[in-house]
Protein backbone atom coordinates (compact mmCIF):
# COMPACT_ATOMS: atom_id res chain seq x y z
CA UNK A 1 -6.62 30.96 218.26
CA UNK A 2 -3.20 29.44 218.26
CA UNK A 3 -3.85 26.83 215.36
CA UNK A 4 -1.02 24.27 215.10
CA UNK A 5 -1.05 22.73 211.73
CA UNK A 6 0.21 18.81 211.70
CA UNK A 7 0.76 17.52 208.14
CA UNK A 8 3.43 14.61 207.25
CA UNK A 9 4.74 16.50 204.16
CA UNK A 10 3.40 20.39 203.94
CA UNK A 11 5.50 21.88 201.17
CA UNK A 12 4.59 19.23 198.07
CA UNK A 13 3.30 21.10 195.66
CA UNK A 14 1.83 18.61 193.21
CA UNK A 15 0.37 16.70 196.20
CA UNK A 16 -3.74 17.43 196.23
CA UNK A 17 -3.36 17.00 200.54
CA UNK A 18 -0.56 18.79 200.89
CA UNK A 19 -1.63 21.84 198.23
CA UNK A 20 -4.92 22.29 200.50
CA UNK A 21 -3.16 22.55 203.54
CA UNK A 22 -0.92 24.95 202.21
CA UNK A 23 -3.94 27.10 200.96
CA UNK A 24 -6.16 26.39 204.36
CA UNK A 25 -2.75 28.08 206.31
CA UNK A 26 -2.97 30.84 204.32
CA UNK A 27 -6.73 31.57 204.48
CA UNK A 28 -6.21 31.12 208.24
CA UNK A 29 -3.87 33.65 208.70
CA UNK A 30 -5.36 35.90 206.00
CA UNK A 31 -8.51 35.98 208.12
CA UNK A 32 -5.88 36.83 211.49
CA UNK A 33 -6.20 33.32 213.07
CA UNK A 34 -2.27 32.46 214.15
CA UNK A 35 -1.27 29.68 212.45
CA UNK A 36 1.65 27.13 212.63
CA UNK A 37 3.21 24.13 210.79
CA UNK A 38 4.48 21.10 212.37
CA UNK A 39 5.54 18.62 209.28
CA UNK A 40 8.88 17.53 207.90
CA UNK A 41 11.70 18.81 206.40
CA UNK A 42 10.98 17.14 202.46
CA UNK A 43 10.70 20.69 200.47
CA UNK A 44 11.33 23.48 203.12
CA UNK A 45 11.46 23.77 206.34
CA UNK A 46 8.37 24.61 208.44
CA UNK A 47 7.30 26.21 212.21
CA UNK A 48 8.19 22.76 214.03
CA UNK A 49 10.61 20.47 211.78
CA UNK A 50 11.13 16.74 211.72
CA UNK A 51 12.85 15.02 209.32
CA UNK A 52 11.50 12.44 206.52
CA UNK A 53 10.87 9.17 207.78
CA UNK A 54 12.20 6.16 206.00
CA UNK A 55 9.91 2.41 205.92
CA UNK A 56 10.88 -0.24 203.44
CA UNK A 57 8.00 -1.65 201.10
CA UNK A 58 5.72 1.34 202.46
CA UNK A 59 8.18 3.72 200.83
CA UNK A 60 7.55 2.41 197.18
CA UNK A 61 4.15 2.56 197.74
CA UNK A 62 3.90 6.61 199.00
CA UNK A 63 6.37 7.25 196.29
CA UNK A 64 3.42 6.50 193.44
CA UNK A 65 1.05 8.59 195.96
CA UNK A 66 3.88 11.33 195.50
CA UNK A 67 3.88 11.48 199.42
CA UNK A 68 6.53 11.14 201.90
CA UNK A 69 6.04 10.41 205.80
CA UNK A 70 7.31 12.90 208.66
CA UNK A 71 9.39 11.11 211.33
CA UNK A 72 7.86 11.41 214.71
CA UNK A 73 10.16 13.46 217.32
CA UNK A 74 8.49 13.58 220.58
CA UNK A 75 10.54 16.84 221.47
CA UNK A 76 9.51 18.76 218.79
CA UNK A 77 5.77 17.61 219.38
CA UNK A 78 5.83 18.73 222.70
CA UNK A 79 7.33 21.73 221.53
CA UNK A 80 5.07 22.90 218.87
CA UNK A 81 1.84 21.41 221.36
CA UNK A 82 3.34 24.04 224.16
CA UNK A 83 2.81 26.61 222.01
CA UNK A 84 -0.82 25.62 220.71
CA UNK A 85 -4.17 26.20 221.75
CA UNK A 86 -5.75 23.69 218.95
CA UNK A 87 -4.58 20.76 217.18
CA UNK A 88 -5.45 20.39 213.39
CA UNK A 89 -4.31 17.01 211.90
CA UNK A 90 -4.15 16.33 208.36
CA UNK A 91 -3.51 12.92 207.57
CA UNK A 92 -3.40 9.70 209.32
CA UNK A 93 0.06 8.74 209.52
CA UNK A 94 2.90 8.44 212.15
CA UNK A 95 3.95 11.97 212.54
CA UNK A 96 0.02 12.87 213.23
CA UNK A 97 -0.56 9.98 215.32
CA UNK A 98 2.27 10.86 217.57
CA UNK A 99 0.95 14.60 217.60
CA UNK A 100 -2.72 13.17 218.46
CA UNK A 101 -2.13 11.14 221.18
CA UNK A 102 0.05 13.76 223.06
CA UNK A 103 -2.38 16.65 222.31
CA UNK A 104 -5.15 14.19 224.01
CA UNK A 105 -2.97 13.59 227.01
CA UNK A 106 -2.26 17.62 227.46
CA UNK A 107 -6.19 18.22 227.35
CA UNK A 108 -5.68 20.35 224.19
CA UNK A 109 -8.76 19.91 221.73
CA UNK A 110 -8.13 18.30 218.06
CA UNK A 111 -9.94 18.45 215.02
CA UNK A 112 -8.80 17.50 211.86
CA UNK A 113 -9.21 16.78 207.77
CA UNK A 114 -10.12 13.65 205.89
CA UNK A 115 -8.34 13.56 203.08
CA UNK A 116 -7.39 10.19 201.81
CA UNK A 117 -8.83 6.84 201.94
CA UNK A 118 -7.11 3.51 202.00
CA UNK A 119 -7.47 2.84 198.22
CA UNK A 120 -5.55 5.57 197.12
CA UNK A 121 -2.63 4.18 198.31
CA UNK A 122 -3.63 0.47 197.57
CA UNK A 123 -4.75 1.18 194.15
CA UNK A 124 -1.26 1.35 192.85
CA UNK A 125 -0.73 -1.73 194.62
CA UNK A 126 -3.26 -4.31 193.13
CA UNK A 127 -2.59 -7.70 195.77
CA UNK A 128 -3.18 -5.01 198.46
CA UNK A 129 -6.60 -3.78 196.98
CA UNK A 130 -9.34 -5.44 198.39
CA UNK A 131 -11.93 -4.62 200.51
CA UNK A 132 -11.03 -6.44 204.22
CA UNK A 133 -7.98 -5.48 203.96
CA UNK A 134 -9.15 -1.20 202.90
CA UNK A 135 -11.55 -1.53 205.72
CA UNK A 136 -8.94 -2.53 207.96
CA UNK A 137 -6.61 0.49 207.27
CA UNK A 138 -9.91 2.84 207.85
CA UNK A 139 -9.75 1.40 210.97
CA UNK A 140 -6.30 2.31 211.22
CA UNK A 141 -6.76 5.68 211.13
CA UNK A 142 -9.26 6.04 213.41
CA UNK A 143 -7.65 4.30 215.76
CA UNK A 144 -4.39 6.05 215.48
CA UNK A 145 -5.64 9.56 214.33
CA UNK A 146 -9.52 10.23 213.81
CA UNK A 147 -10.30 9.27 217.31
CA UNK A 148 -8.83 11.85 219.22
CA UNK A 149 -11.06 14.62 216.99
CA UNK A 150 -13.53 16.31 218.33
CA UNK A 151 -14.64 17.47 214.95
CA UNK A 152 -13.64 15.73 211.32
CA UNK A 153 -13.92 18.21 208.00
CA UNK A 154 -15.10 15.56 205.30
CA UNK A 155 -14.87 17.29 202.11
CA UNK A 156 -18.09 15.97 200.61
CA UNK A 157 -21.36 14.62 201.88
CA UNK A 158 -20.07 11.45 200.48
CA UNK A 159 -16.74 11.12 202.86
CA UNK A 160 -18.62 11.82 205.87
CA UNK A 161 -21.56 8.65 204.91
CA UNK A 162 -18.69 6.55 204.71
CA UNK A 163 -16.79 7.48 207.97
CA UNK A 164 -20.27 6.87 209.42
CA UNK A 165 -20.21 3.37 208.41
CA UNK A 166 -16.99 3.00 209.01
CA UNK A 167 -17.40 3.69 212.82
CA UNK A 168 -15.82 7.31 213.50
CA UNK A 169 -18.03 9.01 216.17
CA UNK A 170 -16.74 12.22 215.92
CA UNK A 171 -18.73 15.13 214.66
CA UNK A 172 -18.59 15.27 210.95
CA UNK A 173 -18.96 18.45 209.19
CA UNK A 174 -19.43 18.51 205.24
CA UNK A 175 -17.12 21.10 204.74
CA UNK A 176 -15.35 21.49 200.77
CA UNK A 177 -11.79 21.88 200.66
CA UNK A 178 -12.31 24.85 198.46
CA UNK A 179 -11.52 27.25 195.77
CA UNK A 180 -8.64 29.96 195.53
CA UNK A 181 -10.05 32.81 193.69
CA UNK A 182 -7.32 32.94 191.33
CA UNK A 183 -9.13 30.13 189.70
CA UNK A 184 -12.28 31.50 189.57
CA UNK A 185 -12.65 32.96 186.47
CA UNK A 186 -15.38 35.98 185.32
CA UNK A 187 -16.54 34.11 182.23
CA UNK A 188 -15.77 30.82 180.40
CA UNK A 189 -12.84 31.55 177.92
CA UNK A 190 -13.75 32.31 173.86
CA UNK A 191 -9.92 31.70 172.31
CA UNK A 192 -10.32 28.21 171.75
CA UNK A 193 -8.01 25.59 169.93
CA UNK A 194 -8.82 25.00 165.90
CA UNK A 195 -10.05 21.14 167.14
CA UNK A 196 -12.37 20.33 169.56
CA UNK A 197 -10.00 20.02 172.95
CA UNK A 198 -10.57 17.30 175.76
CA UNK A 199 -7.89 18.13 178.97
CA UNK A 200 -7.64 15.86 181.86
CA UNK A 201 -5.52 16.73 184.82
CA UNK A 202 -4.21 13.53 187.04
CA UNK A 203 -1.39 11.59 187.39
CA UNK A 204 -0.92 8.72 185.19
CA UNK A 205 -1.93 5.86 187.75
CA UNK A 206 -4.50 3.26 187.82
CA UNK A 207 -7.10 4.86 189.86
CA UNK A 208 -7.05 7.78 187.76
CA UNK A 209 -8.20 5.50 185.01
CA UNK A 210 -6.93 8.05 181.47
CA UNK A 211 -6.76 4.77 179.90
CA UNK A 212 -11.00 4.44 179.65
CA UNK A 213 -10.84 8.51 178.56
CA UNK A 214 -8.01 7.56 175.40
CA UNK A 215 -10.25 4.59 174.93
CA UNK A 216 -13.48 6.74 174.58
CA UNK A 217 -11.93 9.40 172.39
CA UNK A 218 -10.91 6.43 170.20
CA UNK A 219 -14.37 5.44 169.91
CA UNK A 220 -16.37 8.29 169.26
CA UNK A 221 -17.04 8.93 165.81
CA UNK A 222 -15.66 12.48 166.07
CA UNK A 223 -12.41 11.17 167.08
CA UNK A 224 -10.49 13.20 164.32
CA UNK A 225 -11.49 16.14 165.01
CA UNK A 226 -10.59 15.90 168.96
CA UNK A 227 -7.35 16.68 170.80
CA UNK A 228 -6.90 15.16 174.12
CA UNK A 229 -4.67 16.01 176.66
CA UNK A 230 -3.45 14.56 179.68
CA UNK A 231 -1.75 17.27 181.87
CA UNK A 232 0.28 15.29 184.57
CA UNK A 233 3.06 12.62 184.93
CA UNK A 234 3.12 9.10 186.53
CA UNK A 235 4.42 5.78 186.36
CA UNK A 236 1.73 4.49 183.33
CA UNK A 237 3.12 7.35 181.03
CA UNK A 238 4.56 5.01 178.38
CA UNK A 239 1.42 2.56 178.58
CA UNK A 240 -0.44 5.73 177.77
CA UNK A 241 1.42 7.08 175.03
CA UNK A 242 1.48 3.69 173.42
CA UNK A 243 -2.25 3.76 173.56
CA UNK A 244 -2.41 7.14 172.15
CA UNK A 245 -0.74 6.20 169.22
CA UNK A 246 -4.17 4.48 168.04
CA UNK A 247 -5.75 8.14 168.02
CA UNK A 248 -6.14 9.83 164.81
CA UNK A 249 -4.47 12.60 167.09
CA UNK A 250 -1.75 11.74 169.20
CA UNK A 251 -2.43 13.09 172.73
CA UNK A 252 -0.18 15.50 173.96
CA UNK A 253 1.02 14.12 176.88
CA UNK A 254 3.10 16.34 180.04
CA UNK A 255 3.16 18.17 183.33
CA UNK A 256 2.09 21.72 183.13
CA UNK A 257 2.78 24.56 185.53
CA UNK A 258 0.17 26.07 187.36
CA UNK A 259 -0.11 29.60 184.71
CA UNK A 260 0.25 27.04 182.05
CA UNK A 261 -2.22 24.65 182.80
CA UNK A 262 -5.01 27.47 183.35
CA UNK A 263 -4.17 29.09 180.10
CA UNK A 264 -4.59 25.52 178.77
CA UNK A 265 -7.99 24.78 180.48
CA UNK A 266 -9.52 27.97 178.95
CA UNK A 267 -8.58 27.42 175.37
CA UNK A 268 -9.95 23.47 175.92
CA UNK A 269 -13.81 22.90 175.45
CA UNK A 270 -14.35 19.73 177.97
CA UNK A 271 -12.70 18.37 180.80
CA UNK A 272 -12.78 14.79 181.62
CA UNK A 273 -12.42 14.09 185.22
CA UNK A 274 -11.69 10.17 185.08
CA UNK A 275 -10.77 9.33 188.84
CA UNK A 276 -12.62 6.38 190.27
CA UNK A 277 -10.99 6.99 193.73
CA UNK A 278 -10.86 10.40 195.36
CA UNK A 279 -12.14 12.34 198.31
CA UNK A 280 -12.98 15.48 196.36
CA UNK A 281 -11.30 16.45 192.60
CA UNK A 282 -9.37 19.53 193.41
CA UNK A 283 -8.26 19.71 189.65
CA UNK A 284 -11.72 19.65 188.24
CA UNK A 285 -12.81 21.82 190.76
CA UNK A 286 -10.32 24.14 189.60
CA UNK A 287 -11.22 23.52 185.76
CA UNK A 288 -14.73 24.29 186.34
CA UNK A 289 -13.97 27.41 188.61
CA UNK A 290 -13.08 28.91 184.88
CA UNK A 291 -16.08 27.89 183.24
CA UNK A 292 -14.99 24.48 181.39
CA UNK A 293 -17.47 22.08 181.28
CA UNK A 294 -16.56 18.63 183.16
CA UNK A 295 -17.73 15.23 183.01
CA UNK A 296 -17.12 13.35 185.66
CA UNK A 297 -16.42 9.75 186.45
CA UNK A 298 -19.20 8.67 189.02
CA UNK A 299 -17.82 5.61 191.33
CA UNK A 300 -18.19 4.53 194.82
CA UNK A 301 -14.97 6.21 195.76
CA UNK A 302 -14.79 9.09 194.49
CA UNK A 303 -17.27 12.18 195.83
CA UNK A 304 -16.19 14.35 192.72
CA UNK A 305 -19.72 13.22 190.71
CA UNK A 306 -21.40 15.36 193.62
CA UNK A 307 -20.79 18.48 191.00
CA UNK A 308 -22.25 17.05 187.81
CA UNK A 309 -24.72 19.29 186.96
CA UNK A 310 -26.53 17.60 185.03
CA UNK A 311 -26.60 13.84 184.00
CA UNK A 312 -24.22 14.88 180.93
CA UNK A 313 -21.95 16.34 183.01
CA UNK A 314 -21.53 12.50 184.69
CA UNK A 315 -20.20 8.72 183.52
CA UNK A 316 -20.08 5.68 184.88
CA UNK A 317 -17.06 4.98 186.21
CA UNK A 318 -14.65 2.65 183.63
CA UNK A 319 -17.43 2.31 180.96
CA UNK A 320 -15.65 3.65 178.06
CA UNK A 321 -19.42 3.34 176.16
CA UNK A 322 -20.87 5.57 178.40
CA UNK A 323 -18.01 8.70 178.12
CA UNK A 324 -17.88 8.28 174.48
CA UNK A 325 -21.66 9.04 174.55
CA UNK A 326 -21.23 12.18 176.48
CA UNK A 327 -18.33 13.09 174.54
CA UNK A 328 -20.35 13.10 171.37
CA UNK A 329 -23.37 14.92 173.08
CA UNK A 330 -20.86 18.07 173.59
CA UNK A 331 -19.05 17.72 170.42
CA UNK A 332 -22.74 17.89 168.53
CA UNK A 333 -23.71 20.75 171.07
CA UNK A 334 -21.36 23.06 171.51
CA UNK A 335 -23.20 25.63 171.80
CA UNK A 336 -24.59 24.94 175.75
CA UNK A 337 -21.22 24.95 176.19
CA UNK A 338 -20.90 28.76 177.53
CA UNK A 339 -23.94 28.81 179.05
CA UNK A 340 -22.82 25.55 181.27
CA UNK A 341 -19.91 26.88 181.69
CA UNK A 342 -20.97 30.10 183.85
CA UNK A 343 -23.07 28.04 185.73
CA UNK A 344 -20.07 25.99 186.91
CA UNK A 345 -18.82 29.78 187.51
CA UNK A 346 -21.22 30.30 190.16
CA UNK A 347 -21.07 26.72 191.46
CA UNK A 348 -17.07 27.31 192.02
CA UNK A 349 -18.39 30.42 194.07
CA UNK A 350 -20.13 29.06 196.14
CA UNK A 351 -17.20 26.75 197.14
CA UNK A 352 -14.78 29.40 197.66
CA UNK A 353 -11.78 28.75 200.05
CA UNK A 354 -12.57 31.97 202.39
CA UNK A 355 -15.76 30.48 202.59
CA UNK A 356 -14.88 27.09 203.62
CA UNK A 357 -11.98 28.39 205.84
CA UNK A 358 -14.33 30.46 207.72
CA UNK A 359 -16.46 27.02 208.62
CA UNK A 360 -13.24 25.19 209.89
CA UNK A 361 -12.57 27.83 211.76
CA UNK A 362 -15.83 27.80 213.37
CA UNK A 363 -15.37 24.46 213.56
CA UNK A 364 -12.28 24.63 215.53
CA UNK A 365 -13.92 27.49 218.11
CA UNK A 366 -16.65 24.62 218.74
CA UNK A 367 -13.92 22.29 219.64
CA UNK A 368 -12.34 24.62 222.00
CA UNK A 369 -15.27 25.38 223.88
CA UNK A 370 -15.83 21.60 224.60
CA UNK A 371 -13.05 19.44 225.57
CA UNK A 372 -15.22 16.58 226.20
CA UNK A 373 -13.91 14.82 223.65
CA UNK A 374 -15.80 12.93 220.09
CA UNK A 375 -19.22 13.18 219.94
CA UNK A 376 -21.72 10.59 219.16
């Protein structure tokens, strides 16, 4: 197949929608699909380029999201469509809905990704965050996007309940976004840090929520004997390190590079996954691909509590009681703490990007061979 590839920005590389993509397009064409990019030109220019699209008040928003909208060109659509025989789509914005509703009119069939809901963009905005106006934007994006797709990947089983109550009648396949096998490791790591070592990977925002993490290490009685740190950057950085300052350690705060932050995962003995709003945790995913134990926030929003392995391995979303509790259960037995972590080993095998490239893929082939349109 002739896969065209539609994502507003495709070269971020700290950007969880646009990292997949970029790791999807490689598994593609590793597995000898052809594959091309239709985004814009923010970090490098791709297959079919449009430049960055500019919206006041919307801009400050996708700035905290770390995203930046393509700028719809119908001449370079119809370009990159002529050369396609399938449309992917990868977000819901204007670039995409431009791309879906001229793919629809040419007959070609579309499938796409669900990657982000509304309240990761209206988290960061507070007087937008409420729940009329986040169903409304779902039904944005179906509208615009989702309802031209034969076929929807929802990362977790949890995505594709809630695009069922939200009203897209598309098929929905429960499909991970997956695992690189760089990051899956043979066996949990043994050269640990002289304290016990907490490592969280997110950007400093509110729906990653680090604040109820510092609060719990605070807490828990074995607080001196605990590092924390918070690999990332964002715009509650100085709120945080304020708050760190009450630790009997002061968390070390900053934005690691990819070889960095693995070597730093391995030497750590937990990782606290604190997001209350996500469609499925690529960084813990990746943490627990080399054997770290996680505990992970469990909240309406987010689908990443779907890998807790046990109940110890999950906390309730924002109660700092609760974390500080499991905390303390793996500080006072570390020794499960290999044994958990090569079970995580195999769980990140079993989500392996080749594996979940090869069902979009068979995904897509379905589409072609009915262009019907959505199904019921």
């Amino acid at each position: 197949m002739k896969i065209l590839i539609v994502c507003g920005e495709y070269f971020n590389t700290s950007n969880g929608l646009s990292v997949s993509t970029q790791r999807f397009v490689k598994e593609f064409a590793r597995l000898g699909e052809e594959v091309r990019v239709l985004s814009s030109d923010h970090g490098g220019i791709s297959d079919y380029s449009v430049p960055v699209m500019r919206i006041p008040l919307v801009d400050g928003i996708m700035e905290k999201q770390n995203y930046h909208f393509a700028k719809p060109d119908a001449d370079v659509v119809e370009e990159a469509l002529s050369w396609a025989d399938i449309v992917h789509i990868e977000d819901p914005f204007p670039l995409s809905v431009q791309a879906a509703k001229a793919a629809h009119k040419k007959g070609l069939p579309i499938t796409g990704t669900y990657h982000l809901y509304p309240e990761n963009m209206t988290a960061s905005v507070p007087i937008f965050d409420f729940r009329l106006f986040n169903r409304n934007i779902m039904n944005v994006f179906r509208w615009g996007v989702y309802q031209y797709c034969y076929a929807i990947q929802c990362p977790t089983e949890k995505v594709r309940e809630r695009l069922r109550r939200s009203g897209y009648k598309s098929k929905l396949y429960v499909i991970s976004n997956g695992i690189p096998p760089e990051f899956i490791a043979d066996a949990p790591g043994t050269d640990k840090n002289p304290l016990f070592t907490i490592i969280s990977v997110g950007r400093y925002s509110n729906e990653k929520d680090q604040r109820t993490l510092i609060g719990a290490v605070g807490a828990c009685k074995y607080a001196a004997d605990i590092q924390l740190i918070l690999a990332g950057k964002g715009p509650l950085e100085e709120e945080y390190k304020k708050l760190g300052e009450a630790l009997p350690n002061r968390p070390i705060m900053r934005f690691y590079d990819q070889n960095e932050l693995r070597r730093e995962i391995r030497r750590a003995e937990l990782y606290v996954h604190c997001a209350n709003v996500e469609i499925e945790g690529m960084g813990c995913m990746e943490a627990f691909a080399q054997g770290i134990v996680p505990v992970i926030a469990d909240s309406e929003l987010s689908s990443t509590s779907e890998y807790a392995l046990g109940e110890k391995n999950r906390y309730m979303a924002g109660d700092l009681k609760d974390l500080t509790s499991k905390i303390e259960y793996w500080y006072e037995h570390r020794d499960r703490l290999y044994a958990v972590g090569c079970e995580y080993i195999e769980l990140a095998k079993a989500l392996s990007i080749e594996k979940s490239a090869l069902k979009v893929i068979q995904m897509m082939k379905e589409a072609a061979g009915d262009r019907s349109g959505p199904a019921d």
